[in-house]
C-alpha atoms as a PDB file:
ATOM      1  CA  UNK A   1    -141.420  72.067 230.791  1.00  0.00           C
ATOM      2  CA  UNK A   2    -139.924  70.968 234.009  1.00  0.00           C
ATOM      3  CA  UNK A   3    -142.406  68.182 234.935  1.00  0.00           C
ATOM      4  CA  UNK A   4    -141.070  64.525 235.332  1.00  0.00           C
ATOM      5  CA  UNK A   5    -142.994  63.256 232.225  1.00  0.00           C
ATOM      6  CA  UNK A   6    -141.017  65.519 230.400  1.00  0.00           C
ATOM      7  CA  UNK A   7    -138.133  64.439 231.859  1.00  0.00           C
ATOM      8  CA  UNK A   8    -136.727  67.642 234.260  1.00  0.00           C
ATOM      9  CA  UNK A   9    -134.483  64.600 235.888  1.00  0.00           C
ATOM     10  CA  UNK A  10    -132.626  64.332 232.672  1.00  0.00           C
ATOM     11  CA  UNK A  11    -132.700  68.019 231.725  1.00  0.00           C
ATOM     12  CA  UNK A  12    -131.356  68.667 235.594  1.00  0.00           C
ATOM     13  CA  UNK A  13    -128.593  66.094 235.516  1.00  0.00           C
ATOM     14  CA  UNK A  14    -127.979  68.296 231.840  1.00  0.00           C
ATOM     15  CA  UNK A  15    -127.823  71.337 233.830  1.00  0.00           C
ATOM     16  CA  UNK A  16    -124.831  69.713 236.324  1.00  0.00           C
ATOM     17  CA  UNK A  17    -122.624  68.274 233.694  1.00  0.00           C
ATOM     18  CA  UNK A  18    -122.938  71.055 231.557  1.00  0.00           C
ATOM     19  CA  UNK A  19    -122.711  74.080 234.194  1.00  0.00           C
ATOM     20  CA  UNK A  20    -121.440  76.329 231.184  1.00  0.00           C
ATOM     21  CA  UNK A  21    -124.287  75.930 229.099  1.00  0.00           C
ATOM     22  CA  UNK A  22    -127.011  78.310 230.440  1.00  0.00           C
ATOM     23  CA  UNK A  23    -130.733  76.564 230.721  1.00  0.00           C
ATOM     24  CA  UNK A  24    -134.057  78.197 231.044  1.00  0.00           C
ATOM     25  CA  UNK A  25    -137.127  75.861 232.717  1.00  0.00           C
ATOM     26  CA  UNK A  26    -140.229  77.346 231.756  1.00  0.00           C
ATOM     27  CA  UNK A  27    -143.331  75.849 232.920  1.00  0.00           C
ATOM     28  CA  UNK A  28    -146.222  74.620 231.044  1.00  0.00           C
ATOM     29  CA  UNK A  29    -148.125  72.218 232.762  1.00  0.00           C
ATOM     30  CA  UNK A  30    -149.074  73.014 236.194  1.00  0.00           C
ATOM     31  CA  UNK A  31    -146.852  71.633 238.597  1.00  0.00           C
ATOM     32  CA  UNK A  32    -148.078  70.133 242.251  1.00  0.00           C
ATOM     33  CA  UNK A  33    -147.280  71.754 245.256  1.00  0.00           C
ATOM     34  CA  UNK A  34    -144.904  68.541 245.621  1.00  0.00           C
ATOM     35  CA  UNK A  35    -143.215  68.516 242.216  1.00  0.00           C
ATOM     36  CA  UNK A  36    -142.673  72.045 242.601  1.00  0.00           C
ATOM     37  CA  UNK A  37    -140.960  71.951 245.944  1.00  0.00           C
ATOM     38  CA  UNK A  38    -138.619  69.026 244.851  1.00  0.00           C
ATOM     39  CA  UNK A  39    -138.216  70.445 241.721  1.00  0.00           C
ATOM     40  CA  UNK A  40    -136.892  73.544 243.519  1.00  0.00           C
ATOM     41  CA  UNK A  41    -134.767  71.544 245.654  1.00  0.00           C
ATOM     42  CA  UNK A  42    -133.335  69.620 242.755  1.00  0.00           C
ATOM     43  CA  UNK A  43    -132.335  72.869 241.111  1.00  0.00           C
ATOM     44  CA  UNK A  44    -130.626  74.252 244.490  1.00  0.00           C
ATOM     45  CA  UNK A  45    -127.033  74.988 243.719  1.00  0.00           C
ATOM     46  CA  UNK A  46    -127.335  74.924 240.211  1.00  0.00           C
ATOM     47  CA  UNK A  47    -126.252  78.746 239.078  1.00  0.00           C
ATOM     48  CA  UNK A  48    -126.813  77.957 235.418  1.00  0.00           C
ATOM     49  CA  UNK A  49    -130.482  77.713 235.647  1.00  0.00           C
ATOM     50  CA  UNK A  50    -133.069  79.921 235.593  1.00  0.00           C
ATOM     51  CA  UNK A  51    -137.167  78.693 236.688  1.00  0.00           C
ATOM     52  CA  UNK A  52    -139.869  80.639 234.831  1.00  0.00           C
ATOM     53  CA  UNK A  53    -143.554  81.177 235.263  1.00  0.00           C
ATOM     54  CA  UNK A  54    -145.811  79.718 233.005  1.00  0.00           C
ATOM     55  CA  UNK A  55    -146.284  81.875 229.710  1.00  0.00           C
ATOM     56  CA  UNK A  56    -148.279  82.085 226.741  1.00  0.00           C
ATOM     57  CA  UNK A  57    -145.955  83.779 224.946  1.00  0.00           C
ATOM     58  CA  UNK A  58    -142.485  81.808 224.350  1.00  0.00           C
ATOM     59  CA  UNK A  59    -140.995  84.646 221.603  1.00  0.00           C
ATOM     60  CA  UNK A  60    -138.828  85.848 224.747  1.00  0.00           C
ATOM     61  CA  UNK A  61    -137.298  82.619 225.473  1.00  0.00           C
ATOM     62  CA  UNK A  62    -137.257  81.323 221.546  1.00  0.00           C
ATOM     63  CA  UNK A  63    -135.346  85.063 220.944  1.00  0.00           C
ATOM     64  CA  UNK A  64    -132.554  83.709 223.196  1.00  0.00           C
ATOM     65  CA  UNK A  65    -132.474  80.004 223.229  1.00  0.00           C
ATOM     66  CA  UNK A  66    -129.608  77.903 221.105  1.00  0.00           C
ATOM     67  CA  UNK A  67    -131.129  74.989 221.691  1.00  0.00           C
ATOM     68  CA  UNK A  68    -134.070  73.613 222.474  1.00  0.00           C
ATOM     69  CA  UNK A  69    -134.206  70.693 224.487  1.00  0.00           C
ATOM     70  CA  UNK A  70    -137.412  68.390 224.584  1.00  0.00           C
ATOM     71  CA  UNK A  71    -136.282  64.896 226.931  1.00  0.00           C
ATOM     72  CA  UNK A  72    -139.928  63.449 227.099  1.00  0.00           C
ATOM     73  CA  UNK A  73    -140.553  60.535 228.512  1.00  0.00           C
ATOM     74  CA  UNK A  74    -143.632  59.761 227.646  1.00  0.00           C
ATOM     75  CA  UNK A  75    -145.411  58.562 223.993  1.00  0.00           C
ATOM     76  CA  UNK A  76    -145.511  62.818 222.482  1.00  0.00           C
ATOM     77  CA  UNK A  77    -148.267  62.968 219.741  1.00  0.00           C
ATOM     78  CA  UNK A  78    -146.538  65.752 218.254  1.00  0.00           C
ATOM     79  CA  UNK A  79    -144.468  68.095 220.297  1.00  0.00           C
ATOM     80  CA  UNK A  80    -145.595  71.685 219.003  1.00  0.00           C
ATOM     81  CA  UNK A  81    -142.305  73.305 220.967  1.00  0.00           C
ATOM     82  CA  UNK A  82    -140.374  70.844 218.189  1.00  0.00           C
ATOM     83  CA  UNK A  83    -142.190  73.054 215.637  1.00  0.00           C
ATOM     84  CA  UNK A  84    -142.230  76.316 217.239  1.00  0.00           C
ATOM     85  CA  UNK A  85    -138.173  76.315 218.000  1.00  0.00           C
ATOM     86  CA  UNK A  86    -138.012  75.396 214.295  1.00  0.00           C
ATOM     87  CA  UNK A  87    -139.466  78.676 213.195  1.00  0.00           C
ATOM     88  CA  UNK A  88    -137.079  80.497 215.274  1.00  0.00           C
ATOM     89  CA  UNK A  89    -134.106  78.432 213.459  1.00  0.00           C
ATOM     90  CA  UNK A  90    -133.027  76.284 216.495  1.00  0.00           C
ATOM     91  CA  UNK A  91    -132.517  72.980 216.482  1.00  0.00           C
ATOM     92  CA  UNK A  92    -133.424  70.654 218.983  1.00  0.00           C
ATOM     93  CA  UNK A  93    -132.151  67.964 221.229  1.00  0.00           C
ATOM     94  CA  UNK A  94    -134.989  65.341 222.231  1.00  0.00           C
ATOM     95  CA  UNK A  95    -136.020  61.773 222.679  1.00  0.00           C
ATOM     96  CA  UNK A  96    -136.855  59.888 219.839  1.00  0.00           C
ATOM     97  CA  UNK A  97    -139.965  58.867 220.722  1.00  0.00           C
ATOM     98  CA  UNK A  98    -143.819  58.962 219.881  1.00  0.00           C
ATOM     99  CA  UNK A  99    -144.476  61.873 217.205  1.00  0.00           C
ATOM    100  CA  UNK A 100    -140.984  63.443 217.955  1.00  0.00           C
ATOM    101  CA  UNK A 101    -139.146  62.334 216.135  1.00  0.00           C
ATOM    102  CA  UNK A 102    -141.023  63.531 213.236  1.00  0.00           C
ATOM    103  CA  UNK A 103    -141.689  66.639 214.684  1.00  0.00           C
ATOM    104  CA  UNK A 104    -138.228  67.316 214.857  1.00  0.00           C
ATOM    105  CA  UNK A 105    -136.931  66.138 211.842  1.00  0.00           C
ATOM    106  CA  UNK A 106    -133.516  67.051 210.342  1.00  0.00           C
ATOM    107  CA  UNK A 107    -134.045  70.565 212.529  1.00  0.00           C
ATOM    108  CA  UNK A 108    -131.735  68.866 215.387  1.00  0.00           C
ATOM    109  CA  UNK A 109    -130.754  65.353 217.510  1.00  0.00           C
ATOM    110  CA  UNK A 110    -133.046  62.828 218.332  1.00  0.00           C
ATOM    111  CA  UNK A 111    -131.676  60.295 221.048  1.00  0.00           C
ATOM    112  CA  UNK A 112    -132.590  56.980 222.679  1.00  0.00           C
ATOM    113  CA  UNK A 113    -135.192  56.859 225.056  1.00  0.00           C
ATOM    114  CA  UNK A 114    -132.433  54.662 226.751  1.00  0.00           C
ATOM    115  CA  UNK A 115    -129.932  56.579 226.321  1.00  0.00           C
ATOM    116  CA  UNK A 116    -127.815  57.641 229.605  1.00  0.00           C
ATOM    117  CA  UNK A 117    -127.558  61.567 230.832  1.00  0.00           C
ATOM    118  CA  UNK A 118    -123.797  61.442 229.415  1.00  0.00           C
ATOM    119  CA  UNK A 119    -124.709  60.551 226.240  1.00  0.00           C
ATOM    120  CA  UNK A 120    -127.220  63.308 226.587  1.00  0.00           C
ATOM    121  CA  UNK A 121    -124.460  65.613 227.765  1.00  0.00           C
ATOM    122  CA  UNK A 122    -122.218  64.593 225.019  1.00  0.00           C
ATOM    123  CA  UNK A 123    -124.650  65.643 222.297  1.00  0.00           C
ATOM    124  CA  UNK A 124    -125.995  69.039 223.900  1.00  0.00           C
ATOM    125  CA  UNK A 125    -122.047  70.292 224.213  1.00  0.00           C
ATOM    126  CA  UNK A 126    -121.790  69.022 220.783  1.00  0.00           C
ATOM    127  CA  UNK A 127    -124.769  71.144 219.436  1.00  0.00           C
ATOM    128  CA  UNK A 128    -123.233  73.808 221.739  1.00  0.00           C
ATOM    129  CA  UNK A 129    -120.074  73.878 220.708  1.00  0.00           C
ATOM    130  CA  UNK A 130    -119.338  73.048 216.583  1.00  0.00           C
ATOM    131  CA  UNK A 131    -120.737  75.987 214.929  1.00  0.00           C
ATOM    132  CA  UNK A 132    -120.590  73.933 211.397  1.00  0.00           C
ATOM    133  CA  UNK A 133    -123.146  71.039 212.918  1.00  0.00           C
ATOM    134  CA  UNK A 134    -124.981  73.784 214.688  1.00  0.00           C
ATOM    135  CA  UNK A 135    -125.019  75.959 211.465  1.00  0.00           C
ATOM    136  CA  UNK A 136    -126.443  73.068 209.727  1.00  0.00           C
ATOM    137  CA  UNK A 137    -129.442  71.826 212.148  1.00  0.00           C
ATOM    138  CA  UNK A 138    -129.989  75.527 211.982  1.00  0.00           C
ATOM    139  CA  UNK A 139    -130.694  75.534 209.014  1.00  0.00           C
ATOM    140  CA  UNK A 140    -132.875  72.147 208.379  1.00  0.00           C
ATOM    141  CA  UNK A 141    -134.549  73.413 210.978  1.00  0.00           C
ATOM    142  CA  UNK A 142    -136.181  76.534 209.313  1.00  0.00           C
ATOM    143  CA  UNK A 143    -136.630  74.686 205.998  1.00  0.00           C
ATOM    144  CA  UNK A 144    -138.482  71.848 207.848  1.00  0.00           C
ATOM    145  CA  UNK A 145    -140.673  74.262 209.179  1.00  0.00           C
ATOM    146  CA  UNK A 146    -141.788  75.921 206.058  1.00  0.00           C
ATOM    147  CA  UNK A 147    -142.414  72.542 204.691  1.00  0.00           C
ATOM    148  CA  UNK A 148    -146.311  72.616 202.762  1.00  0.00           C
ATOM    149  CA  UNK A 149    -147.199  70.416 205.347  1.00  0.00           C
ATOM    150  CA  UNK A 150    -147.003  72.728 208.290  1.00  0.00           C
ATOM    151  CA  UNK A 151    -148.823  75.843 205.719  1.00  0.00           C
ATOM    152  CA  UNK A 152    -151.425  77.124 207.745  1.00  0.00           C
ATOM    153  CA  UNK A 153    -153.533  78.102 204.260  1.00  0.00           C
ATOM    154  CA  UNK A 154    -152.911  74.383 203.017  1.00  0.00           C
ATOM    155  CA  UNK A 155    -154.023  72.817 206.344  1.00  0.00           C
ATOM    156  CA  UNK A 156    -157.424  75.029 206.261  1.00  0.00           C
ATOM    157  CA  UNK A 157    -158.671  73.685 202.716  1.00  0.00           C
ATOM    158  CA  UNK A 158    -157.473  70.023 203.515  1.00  0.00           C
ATOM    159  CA  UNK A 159    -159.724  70.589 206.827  1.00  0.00           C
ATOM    160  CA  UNK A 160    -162.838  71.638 204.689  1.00  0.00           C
ATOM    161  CA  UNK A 161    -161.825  68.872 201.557  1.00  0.00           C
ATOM    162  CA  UNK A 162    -162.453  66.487 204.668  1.00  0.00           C
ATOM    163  CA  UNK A 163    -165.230  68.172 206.195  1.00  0.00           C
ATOM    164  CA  UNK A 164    -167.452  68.696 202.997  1.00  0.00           C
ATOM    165  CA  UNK A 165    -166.850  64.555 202.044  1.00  0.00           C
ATOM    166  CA  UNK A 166    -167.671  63.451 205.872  1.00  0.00           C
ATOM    167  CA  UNK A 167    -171.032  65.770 205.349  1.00  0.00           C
ATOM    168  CA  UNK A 168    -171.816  64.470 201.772  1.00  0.00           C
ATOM    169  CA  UNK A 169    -171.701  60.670 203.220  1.00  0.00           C
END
């Protein structure tokens, strides 16, 4: 989401010190007219990445991502892309902060909200490039996401266990 709460800058200064590693920006909150035309600027010159439209379908982009990465800046509740990359067995590179870091789990890297863009850089080629640690956050990140918790039947009776005691009070 290439907004500057979710922290494009960082993802963009990504994108120039890793200009090997291919990136996708796909839109989900509604940029301004402003954001949008510095965003574009930002990204001038930078062959390795690719602006997309707003979707409602992310299969496409899940089908072909390595990793995901999720630089927020701001306090996340949750992060449902943390979640939704996990199903597709990719781990994910994002800021350890508000409900990320449990969103992501063991499925990838969680770094400082302080940390600098090289430090950033340094992990991403990492996850890029050792298949063994990549392997790995793969596969924590498949198993955390077929965790009970996140069992769509499980969460429906907990709902109505809650909703049937608020009604009896």
């Amino acid at each position: 989401n290439p907004h500057p709460l979710k922290g494009v800058d960082l993802a963009i200064a990504l994108a120039r010190a890793c200009p090997d590693i291919p990136f996708d920006f796909v839109e989900s909150w509604t940029l301004s007219e402003e954001q949008r035309t510095a965003l574009i600027r930002n990204l001038a010159g930078l062959s390795n990445v690719t602006l997309h439209a707003r979707t409602d379908d992310m299969r496409k982009y899940y089908g072909r991502a390595r990793v995901v990465l999720v630089p927020s800046r701001w306090e996340e509740t949750w992060g449902r892309i943390a979640s939704e990359a996990h199903y597709s067995g990719i781990p994910l590179l994002a800021t350890k902060i508000g409900g990320l870091a449990e969103a992501v789990g063991p499925g990838g890297v969680l770094m400082s909200p302080n940390a600098n863009p090289a430090e950033w850089a340094a992990a991403l080629r990492s996850l890029w490039g050792d298949p063994v640690l990549y392997e790995s956050l793969s596969r924590a990140a498949t198993a955390y996401a077929e965790r009970p918790q996140l069992d769509r039947a499980r969460q429906i009776v907990r709902m109505e266990e809650i909703l049937t005691a608020a009604v009896a009070r």
